[in-house]
Structures are given as structure tokens and as C-alpha cells.
Protein backbone atom coordinates (compact mmCIF):
# COMPACT_ATOMS: atom_id res chain seq x y z
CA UNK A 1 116.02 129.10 129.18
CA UNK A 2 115.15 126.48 126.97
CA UNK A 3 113.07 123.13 126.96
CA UNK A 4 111.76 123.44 130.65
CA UNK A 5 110.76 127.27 130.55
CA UNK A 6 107.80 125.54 128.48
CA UNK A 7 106.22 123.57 132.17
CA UNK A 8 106.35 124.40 135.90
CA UNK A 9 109.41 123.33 137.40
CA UNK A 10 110.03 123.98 141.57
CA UNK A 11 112.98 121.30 141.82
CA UNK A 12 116.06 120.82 139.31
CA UNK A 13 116.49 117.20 139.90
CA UNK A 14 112.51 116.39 138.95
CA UNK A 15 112.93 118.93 135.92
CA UNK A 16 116.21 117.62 134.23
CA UNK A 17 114.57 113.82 134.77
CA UNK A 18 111.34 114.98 133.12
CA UNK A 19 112.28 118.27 130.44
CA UNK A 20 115.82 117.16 129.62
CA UNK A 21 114.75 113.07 128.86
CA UNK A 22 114.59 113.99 125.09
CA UNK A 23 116.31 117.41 124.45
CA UNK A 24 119.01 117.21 121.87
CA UNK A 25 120.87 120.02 123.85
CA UNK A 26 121.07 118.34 127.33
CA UNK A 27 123.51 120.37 128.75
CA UNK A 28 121.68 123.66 128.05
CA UNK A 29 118.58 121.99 129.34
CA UNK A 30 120.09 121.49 132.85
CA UNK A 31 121.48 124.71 133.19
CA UNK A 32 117.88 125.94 132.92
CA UNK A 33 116.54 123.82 134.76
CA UNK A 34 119.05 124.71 137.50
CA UNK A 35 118.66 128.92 136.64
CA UNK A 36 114.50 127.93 137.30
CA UNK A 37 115.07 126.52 140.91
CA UNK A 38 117.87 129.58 141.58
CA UNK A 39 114.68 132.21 140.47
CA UNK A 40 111.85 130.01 142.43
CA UNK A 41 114.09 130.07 145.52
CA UNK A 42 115.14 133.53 145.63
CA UNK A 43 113.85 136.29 144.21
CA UNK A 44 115.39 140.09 143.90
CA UNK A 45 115.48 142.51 146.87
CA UNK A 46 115.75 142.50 150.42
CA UNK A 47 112.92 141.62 152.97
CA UNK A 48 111.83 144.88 154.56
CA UNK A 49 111.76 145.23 158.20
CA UNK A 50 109.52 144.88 160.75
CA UNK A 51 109.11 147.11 164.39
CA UNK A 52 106.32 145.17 165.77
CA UNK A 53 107.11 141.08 165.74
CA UNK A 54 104.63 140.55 168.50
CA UNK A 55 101.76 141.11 165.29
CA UNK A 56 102.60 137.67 163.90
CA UNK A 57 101.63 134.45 164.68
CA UNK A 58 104.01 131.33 164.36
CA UNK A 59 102.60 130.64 160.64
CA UNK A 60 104.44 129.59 157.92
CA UNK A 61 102.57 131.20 154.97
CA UNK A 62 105.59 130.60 152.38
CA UNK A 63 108.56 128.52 152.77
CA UNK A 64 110.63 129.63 149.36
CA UNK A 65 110.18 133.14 147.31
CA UNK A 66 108.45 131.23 144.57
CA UNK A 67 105.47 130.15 146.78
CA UNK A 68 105.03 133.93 147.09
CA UNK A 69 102.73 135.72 144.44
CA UNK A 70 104.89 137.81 141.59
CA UNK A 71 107.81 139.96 143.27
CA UNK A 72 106.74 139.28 146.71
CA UNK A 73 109.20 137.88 148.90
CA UNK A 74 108.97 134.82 151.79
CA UNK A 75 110.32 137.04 154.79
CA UNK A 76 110.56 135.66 158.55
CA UNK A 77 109.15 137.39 160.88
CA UNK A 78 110.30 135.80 164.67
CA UNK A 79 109.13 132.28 164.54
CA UNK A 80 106.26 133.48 161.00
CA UNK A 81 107.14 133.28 157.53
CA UNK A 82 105.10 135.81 155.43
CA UNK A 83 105.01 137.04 151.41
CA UNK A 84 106.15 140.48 151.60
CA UNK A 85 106.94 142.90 148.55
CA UNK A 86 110.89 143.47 149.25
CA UNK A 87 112.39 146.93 149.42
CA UNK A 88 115.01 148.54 147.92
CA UNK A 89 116.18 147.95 144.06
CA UNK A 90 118.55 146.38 142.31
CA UNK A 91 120.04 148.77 139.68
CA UNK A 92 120.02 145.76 137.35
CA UNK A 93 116.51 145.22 137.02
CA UNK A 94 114.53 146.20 133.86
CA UNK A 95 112.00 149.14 134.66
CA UNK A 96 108.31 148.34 134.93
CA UNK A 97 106.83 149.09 131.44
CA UNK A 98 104.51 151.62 130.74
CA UNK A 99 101.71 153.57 128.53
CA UNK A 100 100.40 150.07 127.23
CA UNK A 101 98.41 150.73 124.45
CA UNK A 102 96.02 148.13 122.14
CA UNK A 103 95.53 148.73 118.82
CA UNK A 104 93.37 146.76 116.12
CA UNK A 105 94.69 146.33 113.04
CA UNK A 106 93.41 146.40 109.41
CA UNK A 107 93.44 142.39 109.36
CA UNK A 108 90.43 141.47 111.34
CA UNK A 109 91.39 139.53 114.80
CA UNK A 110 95.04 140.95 114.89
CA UNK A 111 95.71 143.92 117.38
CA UNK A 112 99.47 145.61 118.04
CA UNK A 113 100.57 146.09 122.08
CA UNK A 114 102.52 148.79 123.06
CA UNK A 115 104.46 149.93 126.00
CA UNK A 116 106.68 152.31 126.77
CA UNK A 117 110.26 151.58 128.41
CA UNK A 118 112.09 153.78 129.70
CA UNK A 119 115.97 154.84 129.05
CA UNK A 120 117.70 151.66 129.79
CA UNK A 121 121.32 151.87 131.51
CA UNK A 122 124.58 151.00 130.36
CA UNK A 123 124.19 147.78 132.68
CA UNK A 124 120.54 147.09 131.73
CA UNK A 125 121.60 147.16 127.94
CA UNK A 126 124.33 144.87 128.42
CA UNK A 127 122.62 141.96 128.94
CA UNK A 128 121.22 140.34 125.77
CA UNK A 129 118.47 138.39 126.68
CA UNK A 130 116.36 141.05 128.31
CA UNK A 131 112.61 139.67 127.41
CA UNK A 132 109.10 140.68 127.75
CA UNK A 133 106.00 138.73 128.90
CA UNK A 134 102.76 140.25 127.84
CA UNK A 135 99.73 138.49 129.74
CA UNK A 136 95.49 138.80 129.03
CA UNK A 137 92.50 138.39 130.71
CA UNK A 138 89.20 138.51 129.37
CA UNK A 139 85.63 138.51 130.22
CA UNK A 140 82.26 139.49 128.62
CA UNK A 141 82.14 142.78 130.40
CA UNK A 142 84.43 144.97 130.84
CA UNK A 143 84.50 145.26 134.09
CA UNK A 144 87.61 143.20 135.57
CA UNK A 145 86.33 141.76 138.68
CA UNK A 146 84.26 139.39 136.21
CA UNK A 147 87.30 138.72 134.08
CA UNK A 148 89.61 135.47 134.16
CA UNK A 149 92.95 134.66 135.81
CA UNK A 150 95.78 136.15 134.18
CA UNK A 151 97.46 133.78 131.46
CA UNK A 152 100.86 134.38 129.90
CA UNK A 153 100.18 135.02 125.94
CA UNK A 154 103.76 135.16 124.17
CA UNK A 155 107.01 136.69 125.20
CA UNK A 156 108.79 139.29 123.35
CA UNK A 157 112.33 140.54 122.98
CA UNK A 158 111.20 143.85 121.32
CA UNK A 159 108.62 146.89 122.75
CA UNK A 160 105.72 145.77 120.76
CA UNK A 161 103.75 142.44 120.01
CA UNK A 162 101.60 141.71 117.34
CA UNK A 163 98.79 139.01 118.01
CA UNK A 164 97.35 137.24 115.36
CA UNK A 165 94.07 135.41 114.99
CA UNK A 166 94.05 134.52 119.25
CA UNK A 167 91.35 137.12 119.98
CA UNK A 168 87.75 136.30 119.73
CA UNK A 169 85.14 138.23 119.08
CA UNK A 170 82.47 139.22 121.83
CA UNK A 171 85.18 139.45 124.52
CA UNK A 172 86.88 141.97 126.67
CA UNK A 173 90.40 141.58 127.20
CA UNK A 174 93.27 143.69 129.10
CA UNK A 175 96.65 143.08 128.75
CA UNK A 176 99.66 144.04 131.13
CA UNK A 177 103.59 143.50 130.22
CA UNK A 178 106.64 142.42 132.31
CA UNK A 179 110.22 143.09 131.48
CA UNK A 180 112.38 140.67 132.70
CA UNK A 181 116.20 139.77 132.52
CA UNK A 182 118.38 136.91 133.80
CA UNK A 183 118.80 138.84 137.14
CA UNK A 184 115.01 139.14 137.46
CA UNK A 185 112.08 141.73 137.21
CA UNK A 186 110.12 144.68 139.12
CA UNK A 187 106.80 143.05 138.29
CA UNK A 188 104.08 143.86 135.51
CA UNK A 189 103.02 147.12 134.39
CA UNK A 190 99.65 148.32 135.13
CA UNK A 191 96.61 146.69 133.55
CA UNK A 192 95.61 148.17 130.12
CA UNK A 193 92.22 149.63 129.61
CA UNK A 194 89.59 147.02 128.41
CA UNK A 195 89.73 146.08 124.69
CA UNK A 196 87.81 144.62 122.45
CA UNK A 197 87.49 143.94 118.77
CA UNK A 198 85.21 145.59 116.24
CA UNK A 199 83.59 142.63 114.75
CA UNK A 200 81.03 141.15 116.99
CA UNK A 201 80.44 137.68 118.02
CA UNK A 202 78.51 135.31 115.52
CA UNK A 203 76.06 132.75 117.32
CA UNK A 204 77.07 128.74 117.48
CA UNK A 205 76.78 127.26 113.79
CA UNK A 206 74.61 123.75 114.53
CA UNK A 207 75.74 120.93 116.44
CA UNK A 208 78.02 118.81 114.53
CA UNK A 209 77.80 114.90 113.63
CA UNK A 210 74.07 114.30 115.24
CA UNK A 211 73.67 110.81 115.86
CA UNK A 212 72.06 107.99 117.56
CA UNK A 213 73.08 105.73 120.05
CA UNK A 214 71.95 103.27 121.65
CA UNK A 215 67.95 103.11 122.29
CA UNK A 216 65.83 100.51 125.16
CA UNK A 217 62.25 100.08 126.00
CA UNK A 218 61.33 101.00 129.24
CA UNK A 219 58.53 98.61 131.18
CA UNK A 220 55.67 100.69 130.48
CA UNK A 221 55.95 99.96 126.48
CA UNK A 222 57.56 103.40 125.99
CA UNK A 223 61.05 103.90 124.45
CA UNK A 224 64.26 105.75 125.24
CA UNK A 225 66.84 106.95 122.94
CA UNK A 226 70.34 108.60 123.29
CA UNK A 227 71.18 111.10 121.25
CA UNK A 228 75.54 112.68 120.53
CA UNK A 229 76.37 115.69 119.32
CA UNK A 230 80.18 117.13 118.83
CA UNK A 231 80.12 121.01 119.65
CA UNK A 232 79.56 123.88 117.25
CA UNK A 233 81.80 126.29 116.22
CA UNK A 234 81.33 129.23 118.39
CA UNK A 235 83.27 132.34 118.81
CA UNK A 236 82.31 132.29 122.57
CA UNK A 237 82.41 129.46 125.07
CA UNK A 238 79.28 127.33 125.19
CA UNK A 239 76.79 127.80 127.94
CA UNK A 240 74.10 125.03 127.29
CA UNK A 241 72.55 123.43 124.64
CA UNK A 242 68.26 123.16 124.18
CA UNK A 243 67.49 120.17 122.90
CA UNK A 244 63.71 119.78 121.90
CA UNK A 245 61.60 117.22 120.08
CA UNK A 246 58.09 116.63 118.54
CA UNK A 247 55.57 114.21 116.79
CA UNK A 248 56.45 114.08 112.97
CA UNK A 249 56.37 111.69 110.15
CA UNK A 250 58.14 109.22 108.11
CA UNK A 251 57.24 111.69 105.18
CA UNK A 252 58.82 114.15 106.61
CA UNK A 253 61.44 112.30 107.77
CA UNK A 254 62.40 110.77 104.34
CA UNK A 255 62.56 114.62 102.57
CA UNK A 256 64.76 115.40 105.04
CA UNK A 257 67.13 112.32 104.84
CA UNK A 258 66.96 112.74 100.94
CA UNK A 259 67.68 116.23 101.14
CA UNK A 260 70.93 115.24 103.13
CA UNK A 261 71.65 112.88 100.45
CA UNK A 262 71.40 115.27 97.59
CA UNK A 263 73.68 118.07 99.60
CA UNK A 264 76.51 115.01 100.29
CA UNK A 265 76.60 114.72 96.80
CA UNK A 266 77.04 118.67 95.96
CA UNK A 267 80.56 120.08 95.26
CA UNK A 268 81.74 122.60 97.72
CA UNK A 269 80.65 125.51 95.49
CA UNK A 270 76.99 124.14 94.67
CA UNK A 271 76.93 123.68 98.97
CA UNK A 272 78.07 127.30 99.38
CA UNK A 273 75.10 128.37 96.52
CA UNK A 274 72.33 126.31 98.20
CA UNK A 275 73.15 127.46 101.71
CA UNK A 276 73.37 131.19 100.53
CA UNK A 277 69.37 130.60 98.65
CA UNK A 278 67.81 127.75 101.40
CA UNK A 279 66.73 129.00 104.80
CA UNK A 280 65.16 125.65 105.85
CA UNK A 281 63.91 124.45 109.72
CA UNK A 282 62.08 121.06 109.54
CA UNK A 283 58.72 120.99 111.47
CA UNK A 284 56.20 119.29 109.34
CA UNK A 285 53.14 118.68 111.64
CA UNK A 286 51.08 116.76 109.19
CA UNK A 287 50.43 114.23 105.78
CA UNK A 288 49.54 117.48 104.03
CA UNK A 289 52.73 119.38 105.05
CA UNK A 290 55.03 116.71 104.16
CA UNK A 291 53.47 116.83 100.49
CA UNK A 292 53.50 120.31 100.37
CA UNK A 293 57.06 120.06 101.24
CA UNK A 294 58.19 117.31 98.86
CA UNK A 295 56.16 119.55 96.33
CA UNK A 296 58.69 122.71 97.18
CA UNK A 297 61.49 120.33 96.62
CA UNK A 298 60.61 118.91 93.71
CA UNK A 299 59.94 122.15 92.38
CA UNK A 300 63.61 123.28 93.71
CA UNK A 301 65.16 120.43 91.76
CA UNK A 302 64.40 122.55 88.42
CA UNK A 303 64.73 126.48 89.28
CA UNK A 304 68.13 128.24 88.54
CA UNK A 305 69.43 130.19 91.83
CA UNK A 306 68.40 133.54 90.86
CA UNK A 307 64.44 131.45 90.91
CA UNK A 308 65.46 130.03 93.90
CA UNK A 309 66.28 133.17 95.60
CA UNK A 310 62.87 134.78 94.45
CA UNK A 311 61.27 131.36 96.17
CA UNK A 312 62.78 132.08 99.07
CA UNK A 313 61.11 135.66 99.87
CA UNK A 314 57.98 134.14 99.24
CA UNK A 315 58.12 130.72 100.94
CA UNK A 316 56.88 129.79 104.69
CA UNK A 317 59.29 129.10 106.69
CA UNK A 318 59.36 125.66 108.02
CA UNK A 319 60.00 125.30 112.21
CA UNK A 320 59.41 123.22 114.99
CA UNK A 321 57.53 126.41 116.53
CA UNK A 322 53.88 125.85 116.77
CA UNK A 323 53.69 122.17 117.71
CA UNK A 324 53.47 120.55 120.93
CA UNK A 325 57.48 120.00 121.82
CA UNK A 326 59.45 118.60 124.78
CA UNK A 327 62.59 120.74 125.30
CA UNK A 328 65.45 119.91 127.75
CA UNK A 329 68.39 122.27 128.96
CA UNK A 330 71.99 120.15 128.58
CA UNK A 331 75.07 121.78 130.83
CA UNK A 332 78.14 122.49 127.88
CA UNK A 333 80.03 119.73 129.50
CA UNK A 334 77.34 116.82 128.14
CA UNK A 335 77.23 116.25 124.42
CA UNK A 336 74.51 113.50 124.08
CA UNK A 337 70.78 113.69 126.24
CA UNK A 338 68.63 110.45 126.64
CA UNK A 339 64.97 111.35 125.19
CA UNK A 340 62.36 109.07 127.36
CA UNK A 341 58.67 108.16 126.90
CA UNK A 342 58.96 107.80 123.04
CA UNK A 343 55.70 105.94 121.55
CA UNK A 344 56.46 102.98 119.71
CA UNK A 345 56.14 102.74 116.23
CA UNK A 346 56.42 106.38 115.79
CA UNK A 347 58.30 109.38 114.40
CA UNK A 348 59.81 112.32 115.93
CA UNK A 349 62.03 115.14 114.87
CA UNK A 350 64.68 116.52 117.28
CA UNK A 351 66.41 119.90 117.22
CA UNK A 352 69.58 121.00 119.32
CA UNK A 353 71.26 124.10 119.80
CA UNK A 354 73.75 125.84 121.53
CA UNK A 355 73.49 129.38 123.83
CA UNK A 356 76.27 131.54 124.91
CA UNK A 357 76.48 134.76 126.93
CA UNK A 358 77.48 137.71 125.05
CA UNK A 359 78.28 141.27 126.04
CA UNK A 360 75.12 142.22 124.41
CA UNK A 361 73.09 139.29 126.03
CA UNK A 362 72.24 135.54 125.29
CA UNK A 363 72.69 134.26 121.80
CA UNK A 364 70.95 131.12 121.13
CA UNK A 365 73.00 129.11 117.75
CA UNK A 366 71.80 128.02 114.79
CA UNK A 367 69.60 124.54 114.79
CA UNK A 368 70.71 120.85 113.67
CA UNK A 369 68.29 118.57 112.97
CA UNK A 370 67.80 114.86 113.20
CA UNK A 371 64.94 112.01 113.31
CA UNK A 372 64.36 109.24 115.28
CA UNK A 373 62.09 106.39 113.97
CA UNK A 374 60.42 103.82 117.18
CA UNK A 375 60.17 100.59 116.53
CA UNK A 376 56.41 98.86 117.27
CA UNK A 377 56.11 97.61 120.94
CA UNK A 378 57.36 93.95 121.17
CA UNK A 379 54.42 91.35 121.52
């Protein structure tokens, strides 16, 4: 199977107009195509029987094989149509695999599936493109009634499968493989026990590219401004972000931006130094703060790192905690909040952060900051 095996395909003439358009081998490509609507139509085995008809109701439930789930087959019943696992066996089919084992290996993020097979026939062996699909499902628990859908990873031609930096932290997963050959397959094996990887999940780094859009004054003299964001890295999926703001001042607001200056300015090394020494928030709640802060920077300017380390056990640590805030709760979907009843002519510091649920409970992300000046009321 070659080009199409990559999409969904029910109907050979849709999949050679839509697969095939391109291929450089389009002769190859329409065999497949054709070998997908043979396997969606009909699937191994024989429809078991049924004593009692009078149990069914004239439904049609399935009208091919393929609209049936795995090996099940569409069987009629009298004037019903039903999914039904088939009985019997052809001798040609691959056995289910077994044993399936998970193993981490010494690279962080890459594990090694197992399974067992078991003695393959003369007739089983002869066919050469006997393959294996290995499918996952994860969840934050390991518990599998609060896991996902099963999604097909990778295929395999050999008894093992090594997967490489697709795992994430933080997350549950089980795994269960299929062995199938041209003529077919028994099904998947049973589900492996939960796994998960030894290094734990890091919180959401900050927001990326904080910016402003557009801003309006509302009838009441009051402003409103928009606010984007691009999502953090985050080894788990996002749940919500917290955006909050408070009172501040163009002091504060001009160490800030000139402290963004300097760091654009840094090589990649003197970026890695100062994040490794400077455990910064920005909450300055008054004239004196923002002079005490300028002061620390200043002072910063003209220590080596090994000073600036020693600074940095000693230092307060500068937050938005302890001031009067506004917070909001933003659904992951949304990546920009409008902020409403802004005083004119004033300044205001905004943080935003992400939170995601973790097998060892929520984990709020690391903080980026921005500052939003008003402009005075119109006349």
C-alpha cells in the first residue's frame, strides 16, 4: 500500500482521483487504492449464525464490513444488518500479538515496545509484507476510562518499535499492537499496562510575543484594550490562561522596557547567564519602588555573575502579589482578552499565564509580562 494508506479511503474511484493526482508511481497507487476498498468491503471470516431471528428488528446498523468497528463483521440477520465478530479462522492470518512490554530507555523520551509472536507457519512466513501497527492512548491518570481514543503511532515490519522524542512527560500512555498481512488480521493484542516516563512534566514557560492590539474608549471616559499572546511551550496541553492586571507606573514601566532592550541586545550565552542569576516578577506599587528598582539595576550593570548570584539570595522578590489586581480566566482556545474600565492617562502592568492538569495536580506556568500606557480622556 502506498500513497493512499496515508488518508481514509471507502471508494477506489474518489481515492485514485484524490491520492493518485500526483504520485509518480500511478499504477501502484491504484492498485492500493483498489486493495483499500477490497479490505473496507469485506473483511476475514464468516458471519456466525443466528437461532433466534425474531430478536432483531429491521435495522440496518452497517451496510459494508468497514462500517463495522475492528474485525467485526456486517452480518444480516432476516430483514437487520448487524456488526458481529465472525467465527471461525483463516489459517492465513497473523496471530494476535502478545506479552507487550514498555521499556524506557537511557535517552530521555525514547521507550522500546515489545510483543511476543508466536511460531509463524510455513504460509504465514511466506508472505513478505506481514506488518505491525502499534497504537497509544494516553491520559493524566492511569486509569483508562479517562484516557483518549486510540491513535495509530507507526507501523512496524519487525517485533519491536523504538519511539523517539513523541512521549511527553506528565502522561499515561498504553499501547496495544496488531499484526496484519495482505489477507488481513485477528485484531489487536490486549492493552499494555499504563506507562509513563520518569521525568516529570515542567510547567508552561511564559506566553510568547505579548502584544497590543487595538484599544477604544468606552462612553463613560474609561478605556479598553486587547491584549495577544501565542502559547507557551508546555509539555502538557493547556487548560486556561490567568490573565491579571494592576495600577503601576511609567517608572516602572520604562525599567522594564529598558531591561528588554538590554537582554535583545545580549548574545545567546550572556541570555542563558542572566536568566540562570535574575529571578525577576515586575510589581512596582509606587515612585519609591521604581527607584529602588532602577537602583538594583544600575547596580546590576557593574557586578560580575558570581556578585550577581550572591544579589540574588538577598534581594526581594518583585511580584504583582500584594496589590489590588483584576484577574480574568481565558479558555486555551482564546489567545488575546480585552481589559475594560482602564483610567485614562494611566499605567498598568499585566501578567498572563498558563495552567495545565497534571497527574500530580494543577500547574500554573511561568509569568510574561507587559504594560499598557492610557492615553488622557479626549476633551
Amino acid at each position: 500500500c502506498t500513497e493512499p494508506c496515508r488518508e481514509s479511503f471507502t471508494d477506489s474511484v474518489s481515492c485514485k482521483l484524490t491520492a493518485c493526482k500526483d504520485t509518480k508511481n500511478k499504477e501502484s497507487c491504484e492498485k492500493s487504492c483498489d486493495f483499500l476498498q477490497r479490505i473496507f468491503t469485506e473483511k476475514p471470516g464468516a458471519c456466525p449464525k443466528i437461532n433466534n431471528l425474531s430478536n432483531y428488528e429491521c435495522t440496518a446498523l452497517c451496510h459494508l464490513d468497514g462500517d463495522c468497528q475492528e474485525t467485526s463483521k456486517c452480518c444480516s440477520y432476516g430483514c437487520s444488518r448487524q456488526c458481529a465478530l465472525p467465527k471461525g479462522r483463516d489459517p492465513r492470518l497473523l496471530p494476535v500479538p502478545g506479552s507487550i512490554s514498555v521499556q524506557e530507555r537511557k535517552r530521555k523520551r525514547s521507550i522500546i515496545i515489545r510483543w511476543i509472536m508466536q511460531k509463524l507457519t510455513r504460509e504465514q512466513n511466506s508472505v513478505n509484507s506481514n506488518l505491525y501497527v502499534i497504537q497509544w492512548r494516553w491520559g493524566l491518570h492511569p486509569n483508562s476510562s479517562s484516557m483518549t481514543e486510540w491513535q495509530t503511532v507507526t507501523v512496524r515490519n519487525k517485533p519491536y518499535a523504538i519511539l523517539k522524542h513523541l512521549l511527553s512527560p506528565g502522561r499515561y500512555y498504553q499501547f496495544r499492537v496488531g499484526a496484519v498481512s495482505v489477507y488481513g488480521s485477528l485484531g489487536f493484542s490486549e492493552t499494555s499496562q499504563p506507562f509513563k516516563l520518569s521525568k516529570e512534566a515542567r510547567a508552561p514557560s511564559p506566553p510568547r510575543d505579548i502584544s497590543l492590539g487595538a484599544s477604544k474608549l468606552t462612553p463613560i471616559g474609561l478605556w479598553n484594550q486587547i491584549v495577544h499572546w501565542m502559547p507557551p511551550a508546555s509539555d502538557l496541553p493547556i487548560k486556561n490562561y490567568q490573565l491579571s492586571w494592576a495600577v503601576s507606573s511609567a517608572s516602572e514601566a520604562s525599567a522594564f522596557e529598558e531591561m528588554m532592550r538590554r537582554r535583545a541586545t545580549l548574545t545567546t550565552h550572556e541570555k542563558r547567564s542572566l536568566d540562570e542569576t535574575e529571578e525577576l516578577s515586575w510589581a512596582v506599587s509606587s515612585a519609591s519602588e521604581a527607584s529602588a528598582f532602577e537602583e538594583m539595576m544600575r547596580r546590576r550593570a557593574t557586578l560580575t555573575t558570581h556578585e550577581k548570584r550572591s544579589l540574588d539570595e538577598t534581594e526581594e522578590v518583585w511580584g504583582i502579589e500584594g496589590r489590588e489586581r483584576h484577574s480574568v480566566i481565558i479558555p486555551s482556545h482564546t489567545t488575546q482578552s480585552e481589559l475594560s474600565g482602564l483610567f485614562p492617562n494611566s499605567v498598568y502592568i499585566v501578567e498572563i499565564h498558563a495552567t495545565v492538569d497534571s497527574s500530580e495536580g494543577e500547574l500554573h506556568g511561568e509569568k510574561g509580562v507587559t504594560f499598557i500606557r492610557t492615553l488622557m480622556q479626549a476633551a
